[in-house]
PDB file of N, CA and C in Angstrom:
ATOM      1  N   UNK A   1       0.679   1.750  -7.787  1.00  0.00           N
ATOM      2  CA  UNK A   1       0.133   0.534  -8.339  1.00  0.00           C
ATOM      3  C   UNK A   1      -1.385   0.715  -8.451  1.00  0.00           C
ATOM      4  N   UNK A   2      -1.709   0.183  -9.755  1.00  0.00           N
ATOM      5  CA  UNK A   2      -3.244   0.573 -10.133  1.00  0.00           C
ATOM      6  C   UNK A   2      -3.964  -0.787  -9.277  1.00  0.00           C
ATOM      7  N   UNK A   3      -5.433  -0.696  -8.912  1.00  0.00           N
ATOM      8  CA  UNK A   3      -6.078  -1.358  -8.424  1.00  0.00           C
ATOM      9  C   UNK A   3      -6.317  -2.919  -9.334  1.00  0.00           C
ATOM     10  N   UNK A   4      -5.863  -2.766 -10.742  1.00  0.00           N
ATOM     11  CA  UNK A   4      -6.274  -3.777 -11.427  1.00  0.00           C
ATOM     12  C   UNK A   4      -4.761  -4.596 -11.670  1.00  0.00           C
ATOM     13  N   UNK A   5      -3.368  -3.620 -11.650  1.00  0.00           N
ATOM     14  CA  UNK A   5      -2.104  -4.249 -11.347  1.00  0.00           C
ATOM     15  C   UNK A   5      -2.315  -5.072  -9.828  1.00  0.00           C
ATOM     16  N   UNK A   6      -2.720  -4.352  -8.899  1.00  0.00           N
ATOM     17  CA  UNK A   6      -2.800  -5.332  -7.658  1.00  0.00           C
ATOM     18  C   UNK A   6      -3.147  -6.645  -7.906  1.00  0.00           C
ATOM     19  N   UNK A   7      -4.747  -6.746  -8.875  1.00  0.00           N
ATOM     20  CA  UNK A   7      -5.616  -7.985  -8.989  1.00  0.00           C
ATOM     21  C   UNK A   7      -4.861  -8.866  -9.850  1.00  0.00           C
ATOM     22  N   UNK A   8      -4.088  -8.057 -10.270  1.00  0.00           N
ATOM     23  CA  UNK A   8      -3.373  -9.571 -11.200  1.00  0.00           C
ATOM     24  C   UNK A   8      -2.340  -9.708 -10.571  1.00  0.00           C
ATOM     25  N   UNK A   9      -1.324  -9.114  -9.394  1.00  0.00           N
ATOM     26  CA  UNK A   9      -0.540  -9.680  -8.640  1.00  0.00           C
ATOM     27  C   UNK A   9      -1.109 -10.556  -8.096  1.00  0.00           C
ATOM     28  N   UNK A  10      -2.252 -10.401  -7.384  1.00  0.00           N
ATOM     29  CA  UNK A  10      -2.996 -11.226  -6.923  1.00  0.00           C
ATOM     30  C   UNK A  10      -3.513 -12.218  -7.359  1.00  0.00           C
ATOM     31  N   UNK A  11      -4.045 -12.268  -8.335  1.00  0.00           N
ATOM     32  CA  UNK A  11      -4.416 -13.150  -9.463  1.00  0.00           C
ATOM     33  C   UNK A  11      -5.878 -13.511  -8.810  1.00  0.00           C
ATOM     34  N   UNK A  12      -6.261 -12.569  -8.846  1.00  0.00           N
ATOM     35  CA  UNK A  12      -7.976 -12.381  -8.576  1.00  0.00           C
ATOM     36  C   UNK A  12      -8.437 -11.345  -9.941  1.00  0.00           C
ATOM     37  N   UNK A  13      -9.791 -10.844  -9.955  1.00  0.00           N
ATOM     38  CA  UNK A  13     -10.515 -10.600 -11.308  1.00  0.00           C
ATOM     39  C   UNK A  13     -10.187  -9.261 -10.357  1.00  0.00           C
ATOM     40  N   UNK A  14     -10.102  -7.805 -11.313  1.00  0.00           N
ATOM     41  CA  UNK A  14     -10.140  -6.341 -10.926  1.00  0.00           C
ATOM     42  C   UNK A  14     -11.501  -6.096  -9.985  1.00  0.00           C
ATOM     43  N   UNK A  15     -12.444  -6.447 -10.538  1.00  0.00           N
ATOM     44  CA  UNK A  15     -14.246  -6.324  -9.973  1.00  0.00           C
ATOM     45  C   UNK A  15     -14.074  -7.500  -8.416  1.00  0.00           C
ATOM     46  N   UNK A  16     -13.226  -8.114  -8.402  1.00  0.00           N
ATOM     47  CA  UNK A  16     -13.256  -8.828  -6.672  1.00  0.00           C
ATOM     48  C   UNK A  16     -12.297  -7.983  -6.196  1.00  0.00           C
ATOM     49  N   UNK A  17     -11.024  -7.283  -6.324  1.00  0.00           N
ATOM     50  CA  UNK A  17     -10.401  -6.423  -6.070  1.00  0.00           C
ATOM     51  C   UNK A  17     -10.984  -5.346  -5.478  1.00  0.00           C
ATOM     52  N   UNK A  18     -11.652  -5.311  -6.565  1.00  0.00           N
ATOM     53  CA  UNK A  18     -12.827  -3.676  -6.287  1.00  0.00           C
ATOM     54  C   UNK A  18     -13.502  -3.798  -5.278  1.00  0.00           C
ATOM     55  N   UNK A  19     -14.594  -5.031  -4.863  1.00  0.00           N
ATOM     56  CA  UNK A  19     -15.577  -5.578  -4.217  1.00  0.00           C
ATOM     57  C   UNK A  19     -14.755  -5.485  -2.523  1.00  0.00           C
ATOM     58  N   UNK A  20     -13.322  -6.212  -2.816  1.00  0.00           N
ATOM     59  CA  UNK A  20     -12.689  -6.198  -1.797  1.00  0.00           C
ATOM     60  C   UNK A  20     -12.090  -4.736  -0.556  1.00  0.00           C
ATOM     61  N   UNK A  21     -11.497  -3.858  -1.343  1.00  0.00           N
ATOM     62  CA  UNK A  21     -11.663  -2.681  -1.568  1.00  0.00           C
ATOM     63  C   UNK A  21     -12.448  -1.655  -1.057  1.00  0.00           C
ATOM     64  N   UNK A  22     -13.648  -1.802  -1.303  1.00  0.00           N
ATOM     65  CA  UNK A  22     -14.908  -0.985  -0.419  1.00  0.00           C
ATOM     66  C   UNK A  22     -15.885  -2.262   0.562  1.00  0.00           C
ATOM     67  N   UNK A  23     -14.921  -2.914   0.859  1.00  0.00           N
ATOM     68  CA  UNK A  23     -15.716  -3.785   1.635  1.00  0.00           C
ATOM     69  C   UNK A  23     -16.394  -4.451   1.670  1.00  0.00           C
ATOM     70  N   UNK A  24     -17.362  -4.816   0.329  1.00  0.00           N
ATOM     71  CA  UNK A  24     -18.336  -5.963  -0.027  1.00  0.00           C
ATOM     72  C   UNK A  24     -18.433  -7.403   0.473  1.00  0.00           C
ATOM     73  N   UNK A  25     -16.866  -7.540   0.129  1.00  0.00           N
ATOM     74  CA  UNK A  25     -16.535  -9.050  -0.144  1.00  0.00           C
ATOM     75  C   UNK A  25     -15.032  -9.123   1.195  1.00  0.00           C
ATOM     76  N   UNK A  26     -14.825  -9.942   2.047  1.00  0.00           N
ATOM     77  CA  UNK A  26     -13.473  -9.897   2.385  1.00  0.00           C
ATOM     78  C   UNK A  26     -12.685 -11.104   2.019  1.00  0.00           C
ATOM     79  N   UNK A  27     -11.370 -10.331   2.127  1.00  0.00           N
ATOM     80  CA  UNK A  27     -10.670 -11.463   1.276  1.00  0.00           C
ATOM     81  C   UNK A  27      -9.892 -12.833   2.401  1.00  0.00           C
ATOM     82  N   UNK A  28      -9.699 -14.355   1.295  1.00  0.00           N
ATOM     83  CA  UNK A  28      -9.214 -14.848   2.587  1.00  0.00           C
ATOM     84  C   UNK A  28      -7.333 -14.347   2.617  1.00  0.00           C
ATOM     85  N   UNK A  29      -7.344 -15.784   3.655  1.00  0.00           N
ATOM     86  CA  UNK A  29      -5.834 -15.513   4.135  1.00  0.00           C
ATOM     87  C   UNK A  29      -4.646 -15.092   2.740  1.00  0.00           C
ATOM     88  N   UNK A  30      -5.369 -16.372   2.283  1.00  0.00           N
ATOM     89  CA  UNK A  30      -4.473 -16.037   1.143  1.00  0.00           C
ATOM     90  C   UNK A  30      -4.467 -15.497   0.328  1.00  0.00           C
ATOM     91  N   UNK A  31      -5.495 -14.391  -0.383  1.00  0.00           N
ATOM     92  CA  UNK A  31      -5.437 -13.232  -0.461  1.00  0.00           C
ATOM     93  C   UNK A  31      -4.476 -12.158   0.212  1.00  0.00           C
ATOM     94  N   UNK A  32      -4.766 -12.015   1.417  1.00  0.00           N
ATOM     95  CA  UNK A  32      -4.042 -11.119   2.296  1.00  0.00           C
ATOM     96  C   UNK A  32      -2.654 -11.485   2.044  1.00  0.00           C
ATOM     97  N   UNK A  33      -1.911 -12.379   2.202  1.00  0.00           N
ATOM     98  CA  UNK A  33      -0.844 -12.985   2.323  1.00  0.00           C
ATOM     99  C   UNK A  33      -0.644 -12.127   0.887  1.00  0.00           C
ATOM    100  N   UNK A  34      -1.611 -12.750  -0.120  1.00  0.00           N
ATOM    101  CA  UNK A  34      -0.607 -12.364  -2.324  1.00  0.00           C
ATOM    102  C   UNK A  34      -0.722 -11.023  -2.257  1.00  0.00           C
ATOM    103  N   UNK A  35      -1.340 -10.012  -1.280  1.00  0.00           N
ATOM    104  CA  UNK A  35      -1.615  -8.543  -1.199  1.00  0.00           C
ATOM    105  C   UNK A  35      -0.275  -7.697  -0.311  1.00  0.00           C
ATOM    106  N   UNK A  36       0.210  -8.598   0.696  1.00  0.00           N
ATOM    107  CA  UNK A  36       1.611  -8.012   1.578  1.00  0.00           C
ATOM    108  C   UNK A  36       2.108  -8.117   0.801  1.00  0.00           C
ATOM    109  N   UNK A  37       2.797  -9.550   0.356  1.00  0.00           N
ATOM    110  CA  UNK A  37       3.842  -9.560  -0.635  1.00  0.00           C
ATOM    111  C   UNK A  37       3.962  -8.948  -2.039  1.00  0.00           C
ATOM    112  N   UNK A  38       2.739  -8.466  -2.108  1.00  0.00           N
ATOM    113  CA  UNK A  38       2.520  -7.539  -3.465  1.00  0.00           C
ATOM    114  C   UNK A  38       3.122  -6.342  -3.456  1.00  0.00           C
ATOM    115  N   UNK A  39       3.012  -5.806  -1.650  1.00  0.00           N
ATOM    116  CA  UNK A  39       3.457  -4.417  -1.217  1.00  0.00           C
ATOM    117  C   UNK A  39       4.952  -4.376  -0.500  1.00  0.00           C
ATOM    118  N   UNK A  40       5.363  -5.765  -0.279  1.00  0.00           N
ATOM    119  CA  UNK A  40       6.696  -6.330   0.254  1.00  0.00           C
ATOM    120  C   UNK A  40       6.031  -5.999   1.563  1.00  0.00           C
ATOM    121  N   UNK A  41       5.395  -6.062   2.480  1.00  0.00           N
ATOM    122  CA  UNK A  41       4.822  -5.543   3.959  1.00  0.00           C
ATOM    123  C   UNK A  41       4.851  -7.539   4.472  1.00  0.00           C
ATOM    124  N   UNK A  42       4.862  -7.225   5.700  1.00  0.00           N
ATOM    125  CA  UNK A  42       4.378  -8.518   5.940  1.00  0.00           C
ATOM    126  C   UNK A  42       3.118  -8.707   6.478  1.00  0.00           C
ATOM    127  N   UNK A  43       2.396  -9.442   6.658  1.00  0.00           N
ATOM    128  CA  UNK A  43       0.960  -9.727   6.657  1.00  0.00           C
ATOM    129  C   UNK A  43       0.340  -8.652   7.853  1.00  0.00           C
ATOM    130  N   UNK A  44       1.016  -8.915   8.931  1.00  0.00           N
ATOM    131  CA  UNK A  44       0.390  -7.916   9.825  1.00  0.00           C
ATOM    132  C   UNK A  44       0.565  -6.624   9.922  1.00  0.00           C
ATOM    133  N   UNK A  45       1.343  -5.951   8.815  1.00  0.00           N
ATOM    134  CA  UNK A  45       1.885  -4.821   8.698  1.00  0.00           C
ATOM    135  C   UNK A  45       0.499  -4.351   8.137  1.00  0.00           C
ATOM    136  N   UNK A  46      -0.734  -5.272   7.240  1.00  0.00           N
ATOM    137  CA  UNK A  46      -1.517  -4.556   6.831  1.00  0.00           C
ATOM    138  C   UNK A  46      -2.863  -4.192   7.976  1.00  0.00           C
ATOM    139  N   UNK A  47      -2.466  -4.434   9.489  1.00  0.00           N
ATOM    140  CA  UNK A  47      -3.458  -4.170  10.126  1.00  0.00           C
ATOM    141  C   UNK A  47      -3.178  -3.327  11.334  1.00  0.00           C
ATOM    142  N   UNK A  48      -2.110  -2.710  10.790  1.00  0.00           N
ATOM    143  CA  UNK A  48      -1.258  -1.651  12.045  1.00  0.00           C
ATOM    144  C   UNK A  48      -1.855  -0.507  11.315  1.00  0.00           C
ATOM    145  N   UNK A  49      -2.432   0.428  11.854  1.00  0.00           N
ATOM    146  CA  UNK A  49      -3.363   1.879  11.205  1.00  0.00           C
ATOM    147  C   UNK A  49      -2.626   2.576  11.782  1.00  0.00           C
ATOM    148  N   UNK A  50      -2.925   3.630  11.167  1.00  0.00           N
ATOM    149  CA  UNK A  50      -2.067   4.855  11.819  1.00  0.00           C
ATOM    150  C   UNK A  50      -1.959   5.202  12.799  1.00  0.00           C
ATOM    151  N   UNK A  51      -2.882   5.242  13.357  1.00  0.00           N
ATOM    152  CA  UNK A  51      -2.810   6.059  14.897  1.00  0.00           C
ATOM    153  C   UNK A  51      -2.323   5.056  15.624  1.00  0.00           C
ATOM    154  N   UNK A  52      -2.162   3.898  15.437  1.00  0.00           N
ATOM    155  CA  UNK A  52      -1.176   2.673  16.213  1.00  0.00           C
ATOM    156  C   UNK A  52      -0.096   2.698  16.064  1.00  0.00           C
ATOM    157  N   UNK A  53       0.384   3.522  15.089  1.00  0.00           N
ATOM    158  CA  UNK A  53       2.006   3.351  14.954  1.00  0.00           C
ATOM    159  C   UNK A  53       2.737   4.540  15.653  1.00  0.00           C
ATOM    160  N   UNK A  54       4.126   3.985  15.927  1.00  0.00           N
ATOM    161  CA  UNK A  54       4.841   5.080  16.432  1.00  0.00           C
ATOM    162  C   UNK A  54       5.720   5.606  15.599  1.00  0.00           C
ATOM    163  N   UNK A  55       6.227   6.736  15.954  1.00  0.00           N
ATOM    164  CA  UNK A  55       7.282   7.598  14.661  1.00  0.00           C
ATOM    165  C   UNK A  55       8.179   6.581  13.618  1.00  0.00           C
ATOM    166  N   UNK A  56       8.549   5.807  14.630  1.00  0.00           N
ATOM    167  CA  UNK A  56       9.461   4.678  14.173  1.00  0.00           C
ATOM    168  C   UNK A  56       8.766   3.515  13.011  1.00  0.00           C
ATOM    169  N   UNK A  57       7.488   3.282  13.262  1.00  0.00           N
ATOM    170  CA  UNK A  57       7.117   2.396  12.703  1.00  0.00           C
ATOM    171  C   UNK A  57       6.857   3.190  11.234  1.00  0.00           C
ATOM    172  N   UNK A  58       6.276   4.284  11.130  1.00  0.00           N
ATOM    173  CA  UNK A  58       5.501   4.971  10.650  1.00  0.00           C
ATOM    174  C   UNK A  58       6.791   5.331   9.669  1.00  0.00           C
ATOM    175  N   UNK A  59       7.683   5.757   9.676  1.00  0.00           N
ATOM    176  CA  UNK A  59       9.302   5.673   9.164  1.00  0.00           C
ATOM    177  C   UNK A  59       9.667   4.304   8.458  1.00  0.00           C
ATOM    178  N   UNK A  60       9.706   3.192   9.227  1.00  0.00           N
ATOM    179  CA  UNK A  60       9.642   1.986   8.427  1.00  0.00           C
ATOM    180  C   UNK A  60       8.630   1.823   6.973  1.00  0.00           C
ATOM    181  N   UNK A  61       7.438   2.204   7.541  1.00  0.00           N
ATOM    182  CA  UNK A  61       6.547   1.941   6.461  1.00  0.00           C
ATOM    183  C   UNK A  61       6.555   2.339   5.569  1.00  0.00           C
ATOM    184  N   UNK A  62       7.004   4.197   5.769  1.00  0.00           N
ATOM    185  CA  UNK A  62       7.066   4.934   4.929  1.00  0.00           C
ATOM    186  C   UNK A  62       8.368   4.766   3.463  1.00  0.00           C
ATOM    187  N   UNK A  63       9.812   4.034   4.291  1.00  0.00           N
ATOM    188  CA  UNK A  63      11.071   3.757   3.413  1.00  0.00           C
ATOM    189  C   UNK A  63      10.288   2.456   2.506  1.00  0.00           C
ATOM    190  N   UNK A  64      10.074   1.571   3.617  1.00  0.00           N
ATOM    191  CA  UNK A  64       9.436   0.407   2.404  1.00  0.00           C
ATOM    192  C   UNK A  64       8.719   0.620   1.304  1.00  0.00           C
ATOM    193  N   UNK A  65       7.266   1.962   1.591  1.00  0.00           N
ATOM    194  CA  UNK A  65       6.685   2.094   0.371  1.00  0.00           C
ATOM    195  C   UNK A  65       7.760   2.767  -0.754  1.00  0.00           C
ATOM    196  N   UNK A  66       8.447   3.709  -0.419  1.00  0.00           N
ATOM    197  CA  UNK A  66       8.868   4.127  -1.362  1.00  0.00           C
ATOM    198  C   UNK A  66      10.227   3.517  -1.967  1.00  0.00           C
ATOM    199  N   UNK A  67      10.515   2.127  -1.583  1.00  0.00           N
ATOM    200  CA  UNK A  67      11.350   1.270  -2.078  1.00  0.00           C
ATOM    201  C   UNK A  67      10.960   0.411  -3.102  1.00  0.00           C
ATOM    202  N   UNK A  68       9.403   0.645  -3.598  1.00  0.00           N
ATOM    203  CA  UNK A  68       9.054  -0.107  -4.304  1.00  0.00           C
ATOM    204  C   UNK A  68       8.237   0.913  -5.166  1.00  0.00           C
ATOM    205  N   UNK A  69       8.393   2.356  -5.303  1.00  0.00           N
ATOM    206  CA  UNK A  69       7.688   3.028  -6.193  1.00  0.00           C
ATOM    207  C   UNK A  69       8.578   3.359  -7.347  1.00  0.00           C
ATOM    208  N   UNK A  70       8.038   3.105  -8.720  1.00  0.00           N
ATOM    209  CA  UNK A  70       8.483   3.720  -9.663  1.00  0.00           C
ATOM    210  C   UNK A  70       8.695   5.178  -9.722  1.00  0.00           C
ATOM    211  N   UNK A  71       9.218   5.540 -10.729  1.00  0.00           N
ATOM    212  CA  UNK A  71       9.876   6.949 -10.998  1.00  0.00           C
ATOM    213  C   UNK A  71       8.710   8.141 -10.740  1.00  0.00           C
ATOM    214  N   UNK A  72       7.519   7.457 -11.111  1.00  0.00           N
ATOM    215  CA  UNK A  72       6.151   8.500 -11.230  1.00  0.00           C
ATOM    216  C   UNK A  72       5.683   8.528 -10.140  1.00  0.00           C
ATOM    217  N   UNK A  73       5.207   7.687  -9.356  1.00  0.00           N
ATOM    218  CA  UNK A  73       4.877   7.394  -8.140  1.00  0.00           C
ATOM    219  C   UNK A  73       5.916   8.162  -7.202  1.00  0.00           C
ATOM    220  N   UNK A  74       7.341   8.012  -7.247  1.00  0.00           N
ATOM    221  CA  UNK A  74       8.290   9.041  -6.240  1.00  0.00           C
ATOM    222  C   UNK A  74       7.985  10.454  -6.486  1.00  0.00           C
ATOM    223  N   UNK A  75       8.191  10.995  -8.267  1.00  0.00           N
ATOM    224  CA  UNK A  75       8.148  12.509  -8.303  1.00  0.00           C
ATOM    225  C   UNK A  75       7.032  12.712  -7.960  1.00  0.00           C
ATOM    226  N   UNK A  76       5.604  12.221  -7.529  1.00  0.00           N
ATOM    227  CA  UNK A  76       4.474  12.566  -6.954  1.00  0.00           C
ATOM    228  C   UNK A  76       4.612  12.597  -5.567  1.00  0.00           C
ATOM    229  N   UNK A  77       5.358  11.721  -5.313  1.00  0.00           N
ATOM    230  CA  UNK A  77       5.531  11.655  -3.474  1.00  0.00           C
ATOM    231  C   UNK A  77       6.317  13.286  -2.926  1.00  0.00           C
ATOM    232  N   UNK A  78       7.384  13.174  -3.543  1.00  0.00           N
ATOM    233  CA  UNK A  78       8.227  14.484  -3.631  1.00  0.00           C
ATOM    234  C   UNK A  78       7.868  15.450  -3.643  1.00  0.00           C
ATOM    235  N   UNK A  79       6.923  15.433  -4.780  1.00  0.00           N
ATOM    236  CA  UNK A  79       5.730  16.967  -4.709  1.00  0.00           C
ATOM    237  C   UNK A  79       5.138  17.115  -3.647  1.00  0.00           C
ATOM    238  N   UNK A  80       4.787  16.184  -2.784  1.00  0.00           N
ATOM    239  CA  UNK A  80       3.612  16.587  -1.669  1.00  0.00           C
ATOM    240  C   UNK A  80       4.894  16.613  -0.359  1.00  0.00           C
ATOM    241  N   UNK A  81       5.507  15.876  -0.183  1.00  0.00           N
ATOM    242  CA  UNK A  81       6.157  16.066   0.983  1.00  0.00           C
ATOM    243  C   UNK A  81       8.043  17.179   0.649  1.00  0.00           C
ATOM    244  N   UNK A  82       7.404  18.237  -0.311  1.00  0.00           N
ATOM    245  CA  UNK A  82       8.701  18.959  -0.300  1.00  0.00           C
ATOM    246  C   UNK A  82       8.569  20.141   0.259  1.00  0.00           C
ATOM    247  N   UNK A  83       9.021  20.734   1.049  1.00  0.00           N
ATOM    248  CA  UNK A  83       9.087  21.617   2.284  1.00  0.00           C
ATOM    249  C   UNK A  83       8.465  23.048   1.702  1.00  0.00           C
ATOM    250  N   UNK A  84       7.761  23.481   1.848  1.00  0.00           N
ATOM    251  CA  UNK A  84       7.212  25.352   1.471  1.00  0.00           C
ATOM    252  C   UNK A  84       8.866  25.985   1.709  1.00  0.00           C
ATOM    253  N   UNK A  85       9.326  26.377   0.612  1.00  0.00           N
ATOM    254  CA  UNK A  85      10.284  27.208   1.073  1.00  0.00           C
ATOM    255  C   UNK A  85      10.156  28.735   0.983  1.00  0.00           C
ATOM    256  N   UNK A  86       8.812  29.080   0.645  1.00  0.00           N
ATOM    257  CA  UNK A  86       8.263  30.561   1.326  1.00  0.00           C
ATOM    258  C   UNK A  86       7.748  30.517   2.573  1.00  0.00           C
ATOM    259  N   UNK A  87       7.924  29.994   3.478  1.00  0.00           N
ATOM    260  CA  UNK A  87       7.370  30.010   5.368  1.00  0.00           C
ATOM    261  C   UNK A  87       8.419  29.584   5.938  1.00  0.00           C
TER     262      UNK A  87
END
């Protein structure tokens, strides 16, 4: 999902997206809230970081994102996580 598809899930302007994004501006609740449900996550799912999660969670997150990626977005995922089968 492009940064400017987000802003209109959101239904904010791409440039507050952006602002939001690198930190300028933070967004409110309800922002956050039209941004989970944008990603199907639930709200606090967007403040669990990596190194907080455990295998398990990190597994959850990972099926959800890719339950919601189009065809292009998967064969890109695929490419990076497909096993060296020369090693």
């Amino acid at each position: 999902m492009t940064q400017e598809q987000l802003a209109d899930l959101v239904r904010i302007d791409p440039r507050h997206m952006s602002r939001l994004e690198r930190g300028v501006y933070f967004p409110s609740l309800d922002t956050l809230e039209l941004i989970a449900q944008s990603f199907g996550v639930l709200l606090k799912d967007l403040f669990v970081f990596p190194e907080d999660e455990t295998p398990e969670m990190l597994r959850t997150r990972l099926i959800q994102a890719i339950g919601i990626m189009d065809e292009q977005e998967l064969r890109r995922v695929a490419k990076v996580i497909r096993p060296n089968s020369t090693t």
